[in-house]
Protein backbone atom coordinates (compact mmCIF):
# COMPACT_ATOMS: atom_id res chain seq x y z
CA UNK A 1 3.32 19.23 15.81
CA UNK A 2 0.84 16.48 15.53
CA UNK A 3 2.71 13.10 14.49
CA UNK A 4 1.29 11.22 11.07
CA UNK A 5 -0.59 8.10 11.60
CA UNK A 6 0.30 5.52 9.02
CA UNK A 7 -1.91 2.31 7.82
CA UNK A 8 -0.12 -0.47 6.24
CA UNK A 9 -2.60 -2.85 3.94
CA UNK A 10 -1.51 -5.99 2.71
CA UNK A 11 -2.77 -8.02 0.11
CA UNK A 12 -1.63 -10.67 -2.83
CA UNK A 13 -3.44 -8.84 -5.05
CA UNK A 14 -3.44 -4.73 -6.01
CA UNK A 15 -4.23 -3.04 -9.41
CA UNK A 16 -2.74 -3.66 -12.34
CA UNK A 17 -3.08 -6.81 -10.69
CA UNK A 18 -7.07 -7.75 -11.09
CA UNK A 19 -8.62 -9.67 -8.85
CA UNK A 20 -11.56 -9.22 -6.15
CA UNK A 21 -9.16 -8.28 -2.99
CA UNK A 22 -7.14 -6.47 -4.71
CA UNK A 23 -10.20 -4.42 -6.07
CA UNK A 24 -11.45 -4.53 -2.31
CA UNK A 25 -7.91 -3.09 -0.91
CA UNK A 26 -7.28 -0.41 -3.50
CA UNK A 27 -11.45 0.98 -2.71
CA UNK A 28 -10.41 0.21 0.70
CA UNK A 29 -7.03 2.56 1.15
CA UNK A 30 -8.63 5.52 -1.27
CA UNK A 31 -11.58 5.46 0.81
CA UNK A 32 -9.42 5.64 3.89
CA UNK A 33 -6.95 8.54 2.64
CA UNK A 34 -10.36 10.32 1.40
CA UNK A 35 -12.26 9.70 4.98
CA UNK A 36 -9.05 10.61 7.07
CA UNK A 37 -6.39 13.14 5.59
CA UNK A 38 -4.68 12.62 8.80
CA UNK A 39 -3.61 9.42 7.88
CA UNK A 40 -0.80 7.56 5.32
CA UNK A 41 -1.95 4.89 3.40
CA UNK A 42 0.62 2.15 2.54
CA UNK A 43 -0.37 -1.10 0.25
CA UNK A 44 2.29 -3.67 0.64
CA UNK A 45 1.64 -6.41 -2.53
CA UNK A 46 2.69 -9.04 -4.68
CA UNK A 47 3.59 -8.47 -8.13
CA UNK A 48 4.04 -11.08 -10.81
CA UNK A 49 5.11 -8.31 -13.51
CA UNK A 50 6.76 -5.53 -11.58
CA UNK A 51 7.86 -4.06 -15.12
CA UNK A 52 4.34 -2.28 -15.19
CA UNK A 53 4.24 -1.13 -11.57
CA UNK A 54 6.33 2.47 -10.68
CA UNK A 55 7.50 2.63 -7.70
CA UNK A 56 8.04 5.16 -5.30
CA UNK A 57 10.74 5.16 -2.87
CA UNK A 58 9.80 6.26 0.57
CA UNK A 59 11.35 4.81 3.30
CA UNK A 60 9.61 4.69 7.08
CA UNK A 61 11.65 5.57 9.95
CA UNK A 62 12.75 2.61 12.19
CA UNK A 63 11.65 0.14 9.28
CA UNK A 64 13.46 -3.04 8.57
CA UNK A 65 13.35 -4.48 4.80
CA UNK A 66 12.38 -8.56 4.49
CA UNK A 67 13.18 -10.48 1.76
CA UNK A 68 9.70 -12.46 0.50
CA UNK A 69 10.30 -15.76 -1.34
């Protein structure tokens, strides 16, 4: 079984949130997943209204959670 390669982008910025890098890293990642179907694509941002943003829950093996402030 061939193991999943994962890429983790990170960025201040990522639609709904406008702004050039976050533009930049959401062309970036679908590029990526479109390029390589072999890979996960992960976007780690910040959010100043999360009430817009959905979420979805999946957890990586051997991952720790950190608390931003």
């Amino acid at each position: 079984m061939k193991k999943l390669k994962r890429i983790l982008l990170i960025n201040g910025e990522y639609p709904p949130i406008s702004g050039g890098g976050g533009i930049y890293t959401y062309n970036l990642a679908n590029g990526i997943a479109t390029g390589y179907p072999d890979l996960q694509v992960m976007v780690l941002a910040g959010a100043r209204d999360i009430s817009s943003i959905s979420l979805e829950e999946n957890p990586l093996p051997k991952s720790k959670n950190f608390k931003i402030s």
